[in-house]
Protein backbone atom coordinates (compact mmCIF):
# COMPACT_ATOMS: atom_id res chain seq x y z
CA UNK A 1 -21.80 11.36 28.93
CA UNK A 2 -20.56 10.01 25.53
CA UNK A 3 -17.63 8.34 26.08
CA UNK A 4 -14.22 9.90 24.26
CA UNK A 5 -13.35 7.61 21.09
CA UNK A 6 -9.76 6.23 21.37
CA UNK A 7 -9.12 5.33 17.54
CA UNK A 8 -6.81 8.12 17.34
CA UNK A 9 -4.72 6.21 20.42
CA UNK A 10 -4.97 2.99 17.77
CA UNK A 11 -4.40 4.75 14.73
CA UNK A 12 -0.95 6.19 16.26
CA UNK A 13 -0.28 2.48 17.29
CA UNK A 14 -0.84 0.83 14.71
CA UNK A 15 0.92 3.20 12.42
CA UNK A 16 4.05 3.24 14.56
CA UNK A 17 3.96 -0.70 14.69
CA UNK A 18 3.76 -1.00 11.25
CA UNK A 19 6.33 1.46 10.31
CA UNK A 20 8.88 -0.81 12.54
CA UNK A 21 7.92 -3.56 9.64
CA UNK A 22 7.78 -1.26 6.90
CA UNK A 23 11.71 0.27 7.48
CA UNK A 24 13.00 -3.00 6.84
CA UNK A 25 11.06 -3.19 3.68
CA UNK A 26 11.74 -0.38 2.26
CA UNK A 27 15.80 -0.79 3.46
CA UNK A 28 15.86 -4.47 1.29
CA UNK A 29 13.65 -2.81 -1.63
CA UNK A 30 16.76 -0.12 -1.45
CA UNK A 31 19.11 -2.46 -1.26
CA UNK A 32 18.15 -4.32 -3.93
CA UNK A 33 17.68 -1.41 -6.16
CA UNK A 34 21.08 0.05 -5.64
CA UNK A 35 22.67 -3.48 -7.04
CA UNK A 36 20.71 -3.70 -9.72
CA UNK A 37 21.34 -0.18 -10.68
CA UNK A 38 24.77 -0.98 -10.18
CA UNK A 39 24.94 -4.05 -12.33
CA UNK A 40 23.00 -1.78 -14.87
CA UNK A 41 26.16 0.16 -15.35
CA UNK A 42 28.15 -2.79 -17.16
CA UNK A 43 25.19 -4.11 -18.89
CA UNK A 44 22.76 -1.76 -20.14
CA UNK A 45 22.37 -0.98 -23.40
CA UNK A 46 22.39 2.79 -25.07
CA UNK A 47 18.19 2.46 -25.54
CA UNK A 48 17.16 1.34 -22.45
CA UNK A 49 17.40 2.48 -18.81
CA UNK A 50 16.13 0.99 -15.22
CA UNK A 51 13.50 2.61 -13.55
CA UNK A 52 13.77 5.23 -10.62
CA UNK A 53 13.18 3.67 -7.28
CA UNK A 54 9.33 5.37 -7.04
CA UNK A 55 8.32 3.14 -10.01
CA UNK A 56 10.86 0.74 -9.30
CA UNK A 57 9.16 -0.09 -6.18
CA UNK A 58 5.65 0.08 -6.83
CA UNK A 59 5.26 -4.09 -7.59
CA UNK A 60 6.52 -4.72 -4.64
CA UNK A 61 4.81 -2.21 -2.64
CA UNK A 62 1.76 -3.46 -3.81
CA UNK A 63 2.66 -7.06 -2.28
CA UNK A 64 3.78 -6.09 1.12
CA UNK A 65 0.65 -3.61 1.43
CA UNK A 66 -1.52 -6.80 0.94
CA UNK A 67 0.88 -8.82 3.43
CA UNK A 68 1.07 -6.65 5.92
CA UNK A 69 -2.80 -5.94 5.95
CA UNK A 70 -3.71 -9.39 6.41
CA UNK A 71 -1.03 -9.71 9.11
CA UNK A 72 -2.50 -6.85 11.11
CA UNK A 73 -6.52 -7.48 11.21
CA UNK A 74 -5.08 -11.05 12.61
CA UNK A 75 -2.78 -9.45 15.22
CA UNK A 76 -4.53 -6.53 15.65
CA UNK A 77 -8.40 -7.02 15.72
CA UNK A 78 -8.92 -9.75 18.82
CA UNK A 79 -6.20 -7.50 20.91
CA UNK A 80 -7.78 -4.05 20.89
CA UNK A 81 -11.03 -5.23 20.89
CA UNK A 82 -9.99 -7.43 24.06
CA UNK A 83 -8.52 -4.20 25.53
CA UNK A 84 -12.50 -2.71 25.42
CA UNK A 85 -11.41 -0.91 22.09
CA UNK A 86 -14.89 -0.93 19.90
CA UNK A 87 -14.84 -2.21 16.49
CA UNK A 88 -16.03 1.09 15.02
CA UNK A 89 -12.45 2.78 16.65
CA UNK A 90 -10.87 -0.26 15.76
CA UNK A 91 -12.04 -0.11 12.10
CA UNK A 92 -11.41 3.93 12.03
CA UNK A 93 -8.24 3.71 13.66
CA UNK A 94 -6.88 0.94 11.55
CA UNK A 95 -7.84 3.04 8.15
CA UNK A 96 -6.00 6.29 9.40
CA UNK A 97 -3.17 4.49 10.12
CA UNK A 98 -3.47 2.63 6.58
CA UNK A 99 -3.57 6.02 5.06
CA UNK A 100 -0.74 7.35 6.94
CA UNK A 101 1.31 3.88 6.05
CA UNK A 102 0.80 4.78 2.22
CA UNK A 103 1.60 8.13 2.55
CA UNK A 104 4.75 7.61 4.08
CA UNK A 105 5.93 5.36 1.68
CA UNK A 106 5.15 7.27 -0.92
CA UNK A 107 6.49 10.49 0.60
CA UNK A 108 9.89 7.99 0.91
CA UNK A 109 9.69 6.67 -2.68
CA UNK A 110 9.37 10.40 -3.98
CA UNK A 111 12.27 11.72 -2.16
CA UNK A 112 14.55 9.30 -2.76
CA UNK A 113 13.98 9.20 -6.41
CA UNK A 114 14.87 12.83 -6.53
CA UNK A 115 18.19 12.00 -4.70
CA UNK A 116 18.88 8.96 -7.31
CA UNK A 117 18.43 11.19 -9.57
CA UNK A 118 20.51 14.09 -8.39
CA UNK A 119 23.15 11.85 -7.17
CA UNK A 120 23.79 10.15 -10.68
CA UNK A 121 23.39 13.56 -12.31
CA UNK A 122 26.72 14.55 -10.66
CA UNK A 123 28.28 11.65 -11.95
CA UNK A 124 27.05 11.89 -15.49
CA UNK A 125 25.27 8.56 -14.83
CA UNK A 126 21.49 10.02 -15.28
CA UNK A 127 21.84 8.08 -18.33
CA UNK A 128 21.06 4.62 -16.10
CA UNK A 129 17.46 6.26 -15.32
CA UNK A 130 14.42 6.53 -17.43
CA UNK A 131 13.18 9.88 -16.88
CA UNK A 132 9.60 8.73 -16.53
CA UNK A 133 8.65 9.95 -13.11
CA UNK A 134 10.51 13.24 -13.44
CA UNK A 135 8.74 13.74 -17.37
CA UNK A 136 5.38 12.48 -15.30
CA UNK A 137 3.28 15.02 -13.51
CA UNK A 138 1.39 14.79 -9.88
CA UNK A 139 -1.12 12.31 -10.81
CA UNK A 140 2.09 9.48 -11.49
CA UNK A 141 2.09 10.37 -7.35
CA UNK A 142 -1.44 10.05 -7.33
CA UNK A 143 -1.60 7.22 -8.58
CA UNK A 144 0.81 5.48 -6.32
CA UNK A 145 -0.64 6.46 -3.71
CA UNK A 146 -4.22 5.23 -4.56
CA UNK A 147 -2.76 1.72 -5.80
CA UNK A 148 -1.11 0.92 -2.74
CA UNK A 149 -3.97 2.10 -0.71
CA UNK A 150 -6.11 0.02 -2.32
CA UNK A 151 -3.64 -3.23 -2.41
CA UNK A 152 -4.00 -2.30 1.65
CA UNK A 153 -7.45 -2.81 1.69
CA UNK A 154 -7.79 -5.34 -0.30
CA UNK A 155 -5.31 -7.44 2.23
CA UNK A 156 -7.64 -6.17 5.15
CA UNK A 157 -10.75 -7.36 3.14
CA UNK A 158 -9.22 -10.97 2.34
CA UNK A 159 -8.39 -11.44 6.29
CA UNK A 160 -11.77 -10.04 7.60
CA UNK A 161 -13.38 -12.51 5.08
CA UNK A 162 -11.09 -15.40 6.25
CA UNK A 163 -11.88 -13.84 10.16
CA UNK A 164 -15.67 -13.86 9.60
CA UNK A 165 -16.54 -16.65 7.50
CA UNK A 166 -15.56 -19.51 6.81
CA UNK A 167 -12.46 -20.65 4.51
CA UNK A 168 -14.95 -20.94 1.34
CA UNK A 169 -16.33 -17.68 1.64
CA UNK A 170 -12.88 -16.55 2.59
CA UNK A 171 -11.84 -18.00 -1.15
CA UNK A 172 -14.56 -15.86 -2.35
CA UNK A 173 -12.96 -12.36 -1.25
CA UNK A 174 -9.51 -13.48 -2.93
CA UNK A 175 -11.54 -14.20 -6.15
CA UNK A 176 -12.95 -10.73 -5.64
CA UNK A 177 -10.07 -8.59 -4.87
CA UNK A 178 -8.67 -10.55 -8.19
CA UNK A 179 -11.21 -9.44 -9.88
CA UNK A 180 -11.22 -5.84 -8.86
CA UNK A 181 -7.58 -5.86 -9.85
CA UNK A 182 -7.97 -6.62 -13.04
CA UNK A 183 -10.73 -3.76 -13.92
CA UNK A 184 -8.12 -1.66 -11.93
CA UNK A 185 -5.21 -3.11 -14.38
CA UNK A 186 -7.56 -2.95 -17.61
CA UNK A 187 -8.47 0.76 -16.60
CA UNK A 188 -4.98 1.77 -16.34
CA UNK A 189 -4.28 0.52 -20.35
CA UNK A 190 -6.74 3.01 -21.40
CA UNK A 191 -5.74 6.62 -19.38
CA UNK A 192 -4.03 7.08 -16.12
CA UNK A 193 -6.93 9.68 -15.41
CA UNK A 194 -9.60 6.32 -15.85
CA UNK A 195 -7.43 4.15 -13.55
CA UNK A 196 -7.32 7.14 -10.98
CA UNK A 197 -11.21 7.36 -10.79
CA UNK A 198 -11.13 3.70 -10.99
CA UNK A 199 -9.55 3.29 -7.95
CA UNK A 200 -11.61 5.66 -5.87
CA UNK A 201 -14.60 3.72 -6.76
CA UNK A 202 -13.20 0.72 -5.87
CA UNK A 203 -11.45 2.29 -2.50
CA UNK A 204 -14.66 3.82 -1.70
CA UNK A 205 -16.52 0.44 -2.53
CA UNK A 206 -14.00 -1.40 0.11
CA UNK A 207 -14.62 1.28 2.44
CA UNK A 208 -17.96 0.71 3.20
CA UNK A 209 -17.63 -3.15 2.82
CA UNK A 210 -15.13 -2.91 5.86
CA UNK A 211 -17.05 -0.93 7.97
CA UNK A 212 -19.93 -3.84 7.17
CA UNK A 213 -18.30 -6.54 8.25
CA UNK A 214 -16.38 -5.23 11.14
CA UNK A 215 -19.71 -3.47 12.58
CA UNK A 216 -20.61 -7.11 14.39
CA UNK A 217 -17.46 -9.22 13.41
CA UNK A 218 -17.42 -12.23 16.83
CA UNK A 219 -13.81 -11.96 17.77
CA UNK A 220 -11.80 -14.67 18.86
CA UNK A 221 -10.33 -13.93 22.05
């Protein structure tokens, strides 16, 4: 009898145990976009506006997405797999719960910019916002969503690397995961529809190298 895969029991975990982390990010990213919106109101000029808090938080997201990757295969990995969890579930698990992880904060960044918006609207303050998400179309969302997925990955990549190999080799994924973000970066100068297709490839690319490396990966109990 085949026995029943449990990565849906370690995607739900690891989503929920992330999400714990994740709250408090996205309450200090709120946080401190409400004070400098705030401070924005006694300095800003009449030709220039602050960002809405999808945009506003997208360099940031990218950084904890890469954080809180590495954090995870290191926490994660040696306990499931010590629990008799194999490291196909683990690896399937952990990307469903990646995927869920960027969609919520996304889904979060998109509704609360429509409330900043709305908010300062009946205030007559809409003037403190650019208007570039709402002028923007689906693929602004799109595109948020890919670019944090892949900043995800790429944090998952760097700490398999560093799991696997040794610290050189490790050095080598960080100079490759640099190197894929800047074709992602030089892609985007040229047409957000290039930079979308860019980062599928590369998504796609990491996909596959995950499932590589994890298929065998000696973990340290």
């Amino acid at each position: 009898m085949k026995p029943t895969a449990v990565f849906p029991k370690v995607a739900k975990d690891m989503y929920l145990e992330q999400m714990k982390w994740t709250v408090w990010y996205l309450v200090f990213a709120l946080v401190i976009h409400i004070v400098h919106l705030y401070s924005s109101y006694f300095t800003i000029g009449d030709n220039t506006a602050v960002k809405g808090i999808l945009v506003h938080l997208f360099p940031s997201a990218k950084v904890y997405m890469t954080i809180i990757a590495i954090i995870s295969v290191n926490g994660f990995l040696s306990y499931y797999v010590g629990q008799g969890v194999t490291r196909r579930d683990f690896w399937a698990g952990s990307m469903i719960a990646a995927l869920g992880l960027t969609a919520t904060i996304a889904f979060f960044a998109v509704i609360l910019t429509y409330l900043e918006y709305g908010i300062l609207e009946m205030f007559q303050l809409s003037h403190l916002l650019s208007d570039e998400f709402l002028n923007g179309n689906g693929w602004l969302v799109i595109q948020y969503l890919l670019n944090i997925f892949f900043y995800y990955l790429a944090g998952y990549l760097i700490a398999v690397g560093f799991y696997r190999f040794h610290w050189i080799t490790g050095i080598g994924f960080v100079a490759f995961f640099l190197l894929s973000v800047s074709a992602l970066e030089w892609s985007e100068k040229y047409s957000l529809g290039l930079n979308v297709l860019s980062s599928v490839v590369v998504i796609v690319l990491f996909f596959t190298l995950l499932r590589q490396l994890t298929k065998n990966i000696a973990v340290k109990l």
